[in-house]
Protein backbone atom coordinates (compact mmCIF):
# COMPACT_ATOMS: atom_id res chain seq x y z
CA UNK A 1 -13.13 24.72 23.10
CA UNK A 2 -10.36 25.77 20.44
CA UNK A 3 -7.16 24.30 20.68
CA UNK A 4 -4.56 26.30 19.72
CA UNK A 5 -2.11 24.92 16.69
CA UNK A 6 1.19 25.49 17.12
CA UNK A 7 3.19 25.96 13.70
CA UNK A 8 6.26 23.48 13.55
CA UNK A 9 9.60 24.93 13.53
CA UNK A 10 11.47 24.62 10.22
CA UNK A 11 13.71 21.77 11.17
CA UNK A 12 10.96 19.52 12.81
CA UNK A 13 9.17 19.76 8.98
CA UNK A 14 12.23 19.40 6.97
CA UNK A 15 12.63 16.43 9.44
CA UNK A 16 9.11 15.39 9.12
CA UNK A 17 9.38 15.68 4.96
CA UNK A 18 12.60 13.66 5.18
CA UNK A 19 11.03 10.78 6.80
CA UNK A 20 8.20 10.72 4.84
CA UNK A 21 10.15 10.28 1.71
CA UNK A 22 12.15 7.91 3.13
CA UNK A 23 9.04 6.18 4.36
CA UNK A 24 7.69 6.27 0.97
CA UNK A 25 10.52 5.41 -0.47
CA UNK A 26 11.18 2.23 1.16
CA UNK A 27 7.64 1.23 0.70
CA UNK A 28 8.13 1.30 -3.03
CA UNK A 29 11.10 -0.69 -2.66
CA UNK A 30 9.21 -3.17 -0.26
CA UNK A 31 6.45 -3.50 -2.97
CA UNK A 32 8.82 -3.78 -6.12
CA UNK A 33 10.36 -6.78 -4.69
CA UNK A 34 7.44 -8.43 -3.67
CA UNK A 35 6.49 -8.60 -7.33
CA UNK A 36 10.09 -9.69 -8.11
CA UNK A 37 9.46 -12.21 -5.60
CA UNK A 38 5.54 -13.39 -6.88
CA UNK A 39 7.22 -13.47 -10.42
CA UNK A 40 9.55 -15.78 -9.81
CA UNK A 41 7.59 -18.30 -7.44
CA UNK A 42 4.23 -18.06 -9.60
CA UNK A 43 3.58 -20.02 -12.81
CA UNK A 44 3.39 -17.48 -15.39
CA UNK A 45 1.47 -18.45 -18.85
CA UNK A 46 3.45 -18.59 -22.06
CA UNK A 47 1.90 -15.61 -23.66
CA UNK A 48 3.23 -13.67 -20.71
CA UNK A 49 6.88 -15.39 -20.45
CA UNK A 50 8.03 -11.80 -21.98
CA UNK A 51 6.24 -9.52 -18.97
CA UNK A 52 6.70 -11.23 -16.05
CA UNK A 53 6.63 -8.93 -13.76
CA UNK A 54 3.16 -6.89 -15.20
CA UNK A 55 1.55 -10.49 -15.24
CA UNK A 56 3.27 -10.90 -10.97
CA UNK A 57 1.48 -7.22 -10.33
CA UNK A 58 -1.87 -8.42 -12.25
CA UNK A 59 -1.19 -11.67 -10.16
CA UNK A 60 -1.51 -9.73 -6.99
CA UNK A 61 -4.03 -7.34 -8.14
CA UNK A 62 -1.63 -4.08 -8.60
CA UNK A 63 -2.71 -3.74 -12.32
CA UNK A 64 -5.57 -4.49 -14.75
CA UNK A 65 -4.63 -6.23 -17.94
C-alpha cells in the first residue's frame, strides 16, 4: 500500500524554512551562552586565561585541543 505524498503549498514551506532557521538559530544562541556560562563558573588553567571560552567548549567536549 502506497501512500500518496502530497506536495506542500509554497507558504506552508516558506513557513516550515522560517522556523527551522529560527529553530536553529536559537539553538546556537542557547549553546553559545552555555559556554559563556561554563567559562565563567569553571576554573580555567593559566596557560588558557587568554581563550577562555575554546578551553569552556573543550571543557564540555564541543572541541578537541
Amino acid at each position: 500500500m502506497k501512500k500518496s505524498i502530497v506536495p506542500l503549498a509554497d507558504s506552508e514551506f516558506q513557513m516550515r524554512k522560517a522556523a527551522h532557521t529560527q529553530g536553529s538559530e536559537a539553538l546556537c544562541d542557547a549553546i553559545e551562552d552555555l559556554i559563556a556560562r561554563t567559562a565563567a563558573r569553571i576554573d580555567v588553567p593559566p596557560q588558557w586565561q587568554h581563550r577562555r571560552l575554546a578551553f569552556a567548549r573543550a571543557y564540555l567536549g564541543m572541541e578537541v585541543m
